[in-house]
C-alpha atoms as a PDB file:
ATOM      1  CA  UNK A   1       6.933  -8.651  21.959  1.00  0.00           C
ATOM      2  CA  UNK A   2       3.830  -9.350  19.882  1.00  0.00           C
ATOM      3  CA  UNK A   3       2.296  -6.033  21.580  1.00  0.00           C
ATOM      4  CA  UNK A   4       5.672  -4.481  20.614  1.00  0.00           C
ATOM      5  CA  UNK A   5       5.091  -5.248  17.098  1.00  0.00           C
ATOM      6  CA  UNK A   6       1.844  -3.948  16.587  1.00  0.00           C
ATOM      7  CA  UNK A   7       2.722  -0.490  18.240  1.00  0.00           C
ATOM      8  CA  UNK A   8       5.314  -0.118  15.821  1.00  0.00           C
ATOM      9  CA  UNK A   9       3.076  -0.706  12.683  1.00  0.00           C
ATOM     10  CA  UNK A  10       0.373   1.209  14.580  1.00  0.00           C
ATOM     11  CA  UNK A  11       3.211   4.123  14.871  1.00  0.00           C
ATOM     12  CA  UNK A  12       4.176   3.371  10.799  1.00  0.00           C
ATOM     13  CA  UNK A  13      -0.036   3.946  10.175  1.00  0.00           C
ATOM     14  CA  UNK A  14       0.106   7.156  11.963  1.00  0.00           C
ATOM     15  CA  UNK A  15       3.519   8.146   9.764  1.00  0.00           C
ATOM     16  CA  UNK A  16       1.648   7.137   6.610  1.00  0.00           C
ATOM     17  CA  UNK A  17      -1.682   9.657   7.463  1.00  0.00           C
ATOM     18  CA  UNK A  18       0.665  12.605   8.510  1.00  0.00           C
ATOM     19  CA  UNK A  19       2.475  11.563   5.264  1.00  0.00           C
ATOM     20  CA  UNK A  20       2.498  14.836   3.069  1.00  0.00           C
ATOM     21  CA  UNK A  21       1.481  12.586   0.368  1.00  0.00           C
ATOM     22  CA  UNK A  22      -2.043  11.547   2.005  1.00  0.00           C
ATOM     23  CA  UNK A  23      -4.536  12.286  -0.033  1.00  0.00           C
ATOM     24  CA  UNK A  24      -8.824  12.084   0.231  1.00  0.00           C
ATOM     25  CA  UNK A  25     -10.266   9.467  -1.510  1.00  0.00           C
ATOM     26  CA  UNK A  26     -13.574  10.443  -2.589  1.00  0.00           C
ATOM     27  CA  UNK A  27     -16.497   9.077  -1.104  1.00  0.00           C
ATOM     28  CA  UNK A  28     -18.039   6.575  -3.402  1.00  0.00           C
ATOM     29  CA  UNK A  29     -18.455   3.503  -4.758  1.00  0.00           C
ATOM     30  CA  UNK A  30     -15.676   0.945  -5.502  1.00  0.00           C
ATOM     31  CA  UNK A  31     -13.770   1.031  -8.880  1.00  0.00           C
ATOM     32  CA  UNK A  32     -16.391  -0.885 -11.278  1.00  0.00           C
ATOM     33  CA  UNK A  33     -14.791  -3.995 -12.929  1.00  0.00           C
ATOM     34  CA  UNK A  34     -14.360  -2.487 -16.531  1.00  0.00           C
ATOM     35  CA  UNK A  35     -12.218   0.344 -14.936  1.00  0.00           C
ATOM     36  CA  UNK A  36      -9.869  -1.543 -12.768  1.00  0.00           C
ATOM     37  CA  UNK A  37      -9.516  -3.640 -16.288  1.00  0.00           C
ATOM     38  CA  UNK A  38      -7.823  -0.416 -17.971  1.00  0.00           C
ATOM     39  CA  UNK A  39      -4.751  -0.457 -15.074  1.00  0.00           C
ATOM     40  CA  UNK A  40      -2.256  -3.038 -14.186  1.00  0.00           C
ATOM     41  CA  UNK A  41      -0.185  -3.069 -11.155  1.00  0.00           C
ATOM     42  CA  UNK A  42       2.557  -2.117 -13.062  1.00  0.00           C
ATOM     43  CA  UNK A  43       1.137   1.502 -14.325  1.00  0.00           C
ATOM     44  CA  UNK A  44       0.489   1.846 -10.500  1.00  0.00           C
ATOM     45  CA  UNK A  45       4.049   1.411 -10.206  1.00  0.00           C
ATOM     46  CA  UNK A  46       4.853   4.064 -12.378  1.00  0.00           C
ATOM     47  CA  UNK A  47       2.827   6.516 -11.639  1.00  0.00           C
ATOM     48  CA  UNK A  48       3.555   6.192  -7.810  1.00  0.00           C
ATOM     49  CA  UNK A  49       7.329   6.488  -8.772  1.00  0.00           C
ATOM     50  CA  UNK A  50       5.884   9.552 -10.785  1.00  0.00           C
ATOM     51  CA  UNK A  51       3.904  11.354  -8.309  1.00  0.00           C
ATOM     52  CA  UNK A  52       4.962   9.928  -4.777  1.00  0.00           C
ATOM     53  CA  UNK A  53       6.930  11.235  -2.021  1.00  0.00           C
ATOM     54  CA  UNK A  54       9.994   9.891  -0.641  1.00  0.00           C
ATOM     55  CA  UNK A  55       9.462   8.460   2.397  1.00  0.00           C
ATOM     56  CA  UNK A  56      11.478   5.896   4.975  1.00  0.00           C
ATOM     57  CA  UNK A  57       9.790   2.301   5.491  1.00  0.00           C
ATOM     58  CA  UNK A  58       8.354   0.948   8.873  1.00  0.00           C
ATOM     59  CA  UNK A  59      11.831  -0.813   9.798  1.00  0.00           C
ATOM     60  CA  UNK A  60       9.135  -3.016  11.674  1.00  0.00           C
ATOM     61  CA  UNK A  61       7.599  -3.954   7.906  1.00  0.00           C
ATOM     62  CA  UNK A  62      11.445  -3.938   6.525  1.00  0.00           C
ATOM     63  CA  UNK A  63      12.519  -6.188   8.782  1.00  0.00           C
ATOM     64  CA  UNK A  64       9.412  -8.791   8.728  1.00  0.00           C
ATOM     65  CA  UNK A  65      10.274  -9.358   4.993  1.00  0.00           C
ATOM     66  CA  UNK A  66      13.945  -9.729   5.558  1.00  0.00           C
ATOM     67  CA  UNK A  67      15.447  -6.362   4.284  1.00  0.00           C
ATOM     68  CA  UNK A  68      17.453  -5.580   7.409  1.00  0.00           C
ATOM     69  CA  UNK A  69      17.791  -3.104   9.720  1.00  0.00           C
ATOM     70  CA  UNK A  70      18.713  -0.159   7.275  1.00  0.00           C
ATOM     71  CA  UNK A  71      16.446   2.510   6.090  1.00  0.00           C
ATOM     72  CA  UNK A  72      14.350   1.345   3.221  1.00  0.00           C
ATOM     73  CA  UNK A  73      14.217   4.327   1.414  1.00  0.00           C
ATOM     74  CA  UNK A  74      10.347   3.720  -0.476  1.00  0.00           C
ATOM     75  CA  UNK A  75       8.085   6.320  -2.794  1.00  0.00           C
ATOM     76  CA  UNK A  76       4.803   6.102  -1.267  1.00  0.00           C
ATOM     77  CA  UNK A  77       1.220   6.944  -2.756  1.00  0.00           C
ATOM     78  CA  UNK A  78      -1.211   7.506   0.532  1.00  0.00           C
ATOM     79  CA  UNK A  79      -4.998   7.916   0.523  1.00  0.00           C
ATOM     80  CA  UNK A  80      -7.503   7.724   3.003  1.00  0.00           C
ATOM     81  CA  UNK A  81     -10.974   7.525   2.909  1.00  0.00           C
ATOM     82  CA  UNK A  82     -13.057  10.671   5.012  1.00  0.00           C
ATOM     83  CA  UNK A  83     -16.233   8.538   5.232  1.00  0.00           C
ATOM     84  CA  UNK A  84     -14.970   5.002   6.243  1.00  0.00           C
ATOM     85  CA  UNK A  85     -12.052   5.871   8.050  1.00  0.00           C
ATOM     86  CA  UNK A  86      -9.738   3.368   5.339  1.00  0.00           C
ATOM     87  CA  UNK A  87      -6.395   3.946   4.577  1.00  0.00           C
ATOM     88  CA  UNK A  88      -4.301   3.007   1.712  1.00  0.00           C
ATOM     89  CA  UNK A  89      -0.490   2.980   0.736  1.00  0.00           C
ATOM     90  CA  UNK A  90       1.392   1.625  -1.865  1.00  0.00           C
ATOM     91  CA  UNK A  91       5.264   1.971  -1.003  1.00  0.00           C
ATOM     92  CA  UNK A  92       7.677   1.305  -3.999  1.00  0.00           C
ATOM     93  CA  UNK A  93      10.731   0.395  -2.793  1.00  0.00           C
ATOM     94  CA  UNK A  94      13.612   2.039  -4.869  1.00  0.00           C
ATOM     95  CA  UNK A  95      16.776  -0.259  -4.030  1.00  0.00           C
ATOM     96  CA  UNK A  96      15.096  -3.976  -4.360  1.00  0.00           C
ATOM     97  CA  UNK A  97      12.477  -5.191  -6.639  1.00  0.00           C
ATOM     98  CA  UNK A  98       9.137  -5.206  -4.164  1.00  0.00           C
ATOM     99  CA  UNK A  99       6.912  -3.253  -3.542  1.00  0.00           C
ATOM    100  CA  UNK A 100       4.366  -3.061  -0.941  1.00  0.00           C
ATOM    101  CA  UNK A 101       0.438  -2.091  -0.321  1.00  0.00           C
ATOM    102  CA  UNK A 102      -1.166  -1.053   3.085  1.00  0.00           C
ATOM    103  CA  UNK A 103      -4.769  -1.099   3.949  1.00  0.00           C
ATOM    104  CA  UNK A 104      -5.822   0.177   7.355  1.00  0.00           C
ATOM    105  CA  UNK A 105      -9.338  -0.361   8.591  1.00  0.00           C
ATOM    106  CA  UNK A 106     -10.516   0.224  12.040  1.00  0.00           C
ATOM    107  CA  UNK A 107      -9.207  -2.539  14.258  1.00  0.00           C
ATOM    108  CA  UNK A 108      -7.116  -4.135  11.165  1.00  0.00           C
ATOM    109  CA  UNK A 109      -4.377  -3.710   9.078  1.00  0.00           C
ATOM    110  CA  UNK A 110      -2.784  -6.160   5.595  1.00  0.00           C
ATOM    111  CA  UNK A 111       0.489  -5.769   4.259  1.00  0.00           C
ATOM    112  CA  UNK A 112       1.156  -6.819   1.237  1.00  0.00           C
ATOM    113  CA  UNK A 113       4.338  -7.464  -0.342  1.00  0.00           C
ATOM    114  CA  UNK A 114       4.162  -7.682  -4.122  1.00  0.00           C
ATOM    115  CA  UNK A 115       7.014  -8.290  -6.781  1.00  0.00           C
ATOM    116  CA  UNK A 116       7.633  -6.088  -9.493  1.00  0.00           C
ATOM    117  CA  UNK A 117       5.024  -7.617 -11.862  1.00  0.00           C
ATOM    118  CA  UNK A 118       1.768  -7.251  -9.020  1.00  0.00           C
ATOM    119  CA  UNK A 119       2.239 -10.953  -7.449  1.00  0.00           C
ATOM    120  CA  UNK A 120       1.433 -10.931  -3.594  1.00  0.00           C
ATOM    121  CA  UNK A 121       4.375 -12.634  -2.111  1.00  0.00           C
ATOM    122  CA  UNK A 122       3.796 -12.037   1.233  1.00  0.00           C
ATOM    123  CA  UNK A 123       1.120 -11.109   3.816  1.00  0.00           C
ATOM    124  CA  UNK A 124       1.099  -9.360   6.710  1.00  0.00           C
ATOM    125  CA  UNK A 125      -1.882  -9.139   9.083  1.00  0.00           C
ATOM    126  CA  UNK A 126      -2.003  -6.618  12.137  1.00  0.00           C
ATOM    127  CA  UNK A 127      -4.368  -6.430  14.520  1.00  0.00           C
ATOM    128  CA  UNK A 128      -4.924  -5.271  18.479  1.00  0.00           C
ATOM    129  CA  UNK A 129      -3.791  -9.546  18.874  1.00  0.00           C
ATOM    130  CA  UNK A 130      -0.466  -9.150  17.064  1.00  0.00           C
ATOM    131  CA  UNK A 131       0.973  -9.189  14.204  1.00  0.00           C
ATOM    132  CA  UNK A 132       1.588 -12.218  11.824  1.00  0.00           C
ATOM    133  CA  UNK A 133       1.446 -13.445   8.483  1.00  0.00           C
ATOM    134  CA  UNK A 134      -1.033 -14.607   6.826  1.00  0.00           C
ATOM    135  CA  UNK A 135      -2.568 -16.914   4.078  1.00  0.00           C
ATOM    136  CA  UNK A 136      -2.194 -14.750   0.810  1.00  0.00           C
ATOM    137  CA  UNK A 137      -5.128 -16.616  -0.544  1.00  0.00           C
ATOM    138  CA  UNK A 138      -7.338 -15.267   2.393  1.00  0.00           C
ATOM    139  CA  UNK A 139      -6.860 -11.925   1.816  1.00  0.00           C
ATOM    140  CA  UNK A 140      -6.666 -11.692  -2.172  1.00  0.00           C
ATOM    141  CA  UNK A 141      -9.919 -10.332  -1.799  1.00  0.00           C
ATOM    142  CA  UNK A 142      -9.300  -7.496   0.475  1.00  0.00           C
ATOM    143  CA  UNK A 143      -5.937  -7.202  -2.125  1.00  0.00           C
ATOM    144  CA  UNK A 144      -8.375  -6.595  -4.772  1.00  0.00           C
ATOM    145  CA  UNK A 145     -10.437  -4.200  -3.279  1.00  0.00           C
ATOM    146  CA  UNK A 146      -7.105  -1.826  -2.405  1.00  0.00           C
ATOM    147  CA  UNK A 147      -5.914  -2.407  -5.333  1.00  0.00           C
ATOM    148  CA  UNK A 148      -9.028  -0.921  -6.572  1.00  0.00           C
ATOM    149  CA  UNK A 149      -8.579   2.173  -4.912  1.00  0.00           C
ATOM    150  CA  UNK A 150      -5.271   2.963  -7.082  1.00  0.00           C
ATOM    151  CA  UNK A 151      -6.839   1.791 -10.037  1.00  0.00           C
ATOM    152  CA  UNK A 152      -9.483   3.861  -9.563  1.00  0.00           C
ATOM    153  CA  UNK A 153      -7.295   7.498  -8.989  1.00  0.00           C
ATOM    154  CA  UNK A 154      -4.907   6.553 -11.356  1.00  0.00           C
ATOM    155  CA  UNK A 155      -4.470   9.888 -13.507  1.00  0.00           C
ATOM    156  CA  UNK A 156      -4.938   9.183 -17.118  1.00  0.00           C
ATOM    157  CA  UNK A 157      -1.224   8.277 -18.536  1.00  0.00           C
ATOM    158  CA  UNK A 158      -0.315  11.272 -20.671  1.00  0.00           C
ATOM    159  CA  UNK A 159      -0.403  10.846 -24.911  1.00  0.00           C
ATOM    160  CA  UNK A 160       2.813  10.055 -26.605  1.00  0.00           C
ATOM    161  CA  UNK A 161       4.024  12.438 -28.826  1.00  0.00           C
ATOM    162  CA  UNK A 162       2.875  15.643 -27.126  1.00  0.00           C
ATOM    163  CA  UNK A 163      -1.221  14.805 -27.605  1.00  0.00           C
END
């Protein structure tokens, strides 16, 4: 069952880098604190729901935070990094008022669950073991670094007033 599991979010991984919405992240450094101070979660919300594609959540991922056995219809933002082999999504779901970030690494994979406003609710940790949830306080920091990422390749937001 637990081998189940993880072939299923291993399958949802391989969805998410065929995703027409995968994009390179460029090799280099980590956002640097000042930048990641200009974003919030909540203009990565937007400009996911801006610039994503419609895509269909793992029912796996669905179904592990209690949203049923429907389609969760989500917008997803997808990047991977060439050089380190790292993946990250950030799903936001249309129809309920969560949203959730993906980081793959080699042998390893966190799901996070966030409400609207950025709070992890819920974590998710996959790896060739199983999968299970986790201690949100263990993995903030690995949170922080993926959130990072978006931070980081989040286009300017455009000037009111035509600017």
């Amino acid at each position: 069952m637990i081998f189940a599991n993880f072939r299923r979010l291993l399958f949802l991984l391989l969805l998410i880098g065929a995703s027409s919405a995968v994009a390179q992240v460029p090799a280099q450094a980590p956002a640097s604190e000042p930048k990641a101070a200009e974003h919030s979660v909540a203009d990565v919300v937007a400009w996911v729901r801006r610039d994503g594609t419609e895509a269909v959540m793992s029912h796996d991922v669905a179904r592990r935070f209690g949203w049923g056995e429907a389609d969760v219809v989500v917008i997803r933002m997808a990047f991977t990094n060439p050089e380190s082999k790292v993946s990250f999504a950030f799903d936001v779901v249309r129809d309920r008022p969560n949203n959730v970030m993906i980081a793959r690494s080699p042998g390893e994979m966190l799901v996070w669950q966030l409400s609207e406003s950025g709070e992890v609710l819920q974590t998710l940790r996959a790896t060739k073991e199983g999968v299970a949830s986790a201690d949100n306080a263990v993995y903030l920091p690995k949170w922080q670094e993926a959130i990072a990422v978006f931070f980081e390749l989040i286009p300017p937001t455009p000037a009111k007033g035509g600017q």
